[in-house]
Protein backbone atom coordinates (compact mmCIF):
# COMPACT_ATOMS: atom_id res chain seq x y z
CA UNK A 1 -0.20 -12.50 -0.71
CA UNK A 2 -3.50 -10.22 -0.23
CA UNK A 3 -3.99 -8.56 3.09
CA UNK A 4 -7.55 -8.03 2.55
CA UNK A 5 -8.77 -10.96 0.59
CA UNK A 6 -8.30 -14.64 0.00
CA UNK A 7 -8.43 -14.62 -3.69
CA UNK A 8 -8.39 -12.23 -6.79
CA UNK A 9 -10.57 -11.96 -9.87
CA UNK A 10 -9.68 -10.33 -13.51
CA UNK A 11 -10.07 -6.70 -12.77
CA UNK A 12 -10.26 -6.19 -9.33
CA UNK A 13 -8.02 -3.94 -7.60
CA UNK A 14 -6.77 -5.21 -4.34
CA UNK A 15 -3.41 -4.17 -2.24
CA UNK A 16 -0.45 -7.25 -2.30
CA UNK A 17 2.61 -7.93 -0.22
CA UNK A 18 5.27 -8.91 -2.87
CA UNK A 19 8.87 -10.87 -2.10
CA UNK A 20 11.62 -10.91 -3.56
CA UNK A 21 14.24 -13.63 -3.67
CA UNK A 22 16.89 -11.18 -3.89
CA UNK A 23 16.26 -8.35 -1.47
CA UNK A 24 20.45 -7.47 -1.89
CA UNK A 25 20.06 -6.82 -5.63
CA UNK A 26 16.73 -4.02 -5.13
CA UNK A 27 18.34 -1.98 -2.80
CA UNK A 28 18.00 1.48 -3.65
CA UNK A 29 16.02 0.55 -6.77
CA UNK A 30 12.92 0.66 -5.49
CA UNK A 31 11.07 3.80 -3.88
CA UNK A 32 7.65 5.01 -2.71
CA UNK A 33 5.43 6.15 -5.69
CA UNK A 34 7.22 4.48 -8.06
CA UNK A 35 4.89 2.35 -10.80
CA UNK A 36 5.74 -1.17 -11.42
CA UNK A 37 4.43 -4.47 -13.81
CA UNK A 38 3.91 -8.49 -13.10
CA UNK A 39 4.60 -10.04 -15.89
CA UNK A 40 3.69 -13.76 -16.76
CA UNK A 41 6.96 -14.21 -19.85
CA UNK A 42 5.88 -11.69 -21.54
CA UNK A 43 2.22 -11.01 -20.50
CA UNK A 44 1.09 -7.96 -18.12
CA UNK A 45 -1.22 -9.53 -15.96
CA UNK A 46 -1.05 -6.80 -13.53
CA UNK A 47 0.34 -3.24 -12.38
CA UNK A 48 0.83 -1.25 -9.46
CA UNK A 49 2.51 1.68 -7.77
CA UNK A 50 4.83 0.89 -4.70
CA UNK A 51 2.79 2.18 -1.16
CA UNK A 52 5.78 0.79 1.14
CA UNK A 53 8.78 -0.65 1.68
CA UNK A 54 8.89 -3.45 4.22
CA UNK A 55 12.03 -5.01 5.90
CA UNK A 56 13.89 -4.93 2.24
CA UNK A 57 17.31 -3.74 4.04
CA UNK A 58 17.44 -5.77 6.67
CA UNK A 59 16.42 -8.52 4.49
CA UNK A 60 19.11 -7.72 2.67
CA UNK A 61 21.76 -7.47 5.15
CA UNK A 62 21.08 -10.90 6.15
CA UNK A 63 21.33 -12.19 2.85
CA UNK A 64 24.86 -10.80 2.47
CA UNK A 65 25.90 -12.13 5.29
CA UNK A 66 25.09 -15.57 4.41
CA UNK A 67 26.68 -15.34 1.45
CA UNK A 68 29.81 -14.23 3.35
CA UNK A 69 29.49 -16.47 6.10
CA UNK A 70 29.79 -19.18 3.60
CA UNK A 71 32.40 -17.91 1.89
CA UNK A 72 34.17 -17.89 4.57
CA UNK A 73 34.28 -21.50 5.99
CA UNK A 74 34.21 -22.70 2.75
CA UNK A 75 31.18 -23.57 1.63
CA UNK A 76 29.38 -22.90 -1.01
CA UNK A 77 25.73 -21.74 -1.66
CA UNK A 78 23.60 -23.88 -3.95
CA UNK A 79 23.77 -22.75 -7.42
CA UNK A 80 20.61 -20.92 -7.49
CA UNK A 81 21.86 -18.93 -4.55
CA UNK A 82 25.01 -17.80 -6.24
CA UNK A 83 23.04 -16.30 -8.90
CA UNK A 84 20.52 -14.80 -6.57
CA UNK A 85 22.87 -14.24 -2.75
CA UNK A 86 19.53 -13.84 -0.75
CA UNK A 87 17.59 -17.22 -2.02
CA UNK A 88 16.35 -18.04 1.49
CA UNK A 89 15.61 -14.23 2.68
CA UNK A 90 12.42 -12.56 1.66
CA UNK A 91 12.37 -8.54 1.69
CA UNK A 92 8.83 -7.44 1.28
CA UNK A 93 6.93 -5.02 -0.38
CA UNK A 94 3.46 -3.63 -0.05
CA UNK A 95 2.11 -2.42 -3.36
């Protein structure tokens, strides 16, 4: 997602709000300053430096506790959430 603009050409530099399925798993992985790549396989199609952090922990906190909540009464996540406990949360970035 772009804050300031709809779309994005080749080139351009614009600011982007970035999710992660798995906020649990980037907890104190991820600081201020730090540089980062998006890759397409194995393509760099773009690069950055993290700005802010945005709602990751308590993103994360929920995710855990879904994944206890189900362990709990039984059930079990979907298989994709097993691999990746926070499937349904979103912990947000601003690069």
């Amino acid at each position: 997602m772009y804050p300031d603009v709809e779309s994005v050409n080749p080139g351009e530099t614009v600011r982007a709000i970035l999710s992660f399925l798995s906020p649990d798993q980037h907890l104190g992985k991820l600081n201020v300053g730090s540089p980062f790549l998006v890759r397409e396989g194995r393509k760099v199609v773009g690069y950055g430096a993290i700005t802010r952090l945005v709602e990751l922990e308590a993103s994360a906190a929920r995710a855990k506790a879904r994944v206890r909540l189900a362990k709990a009464s039984g059930d079990h996540p979907p298989d994709h959430a097993r691999s990746h406990p926070a499937a349904a949360s979103r912990g947000r970035c601003s690069f």
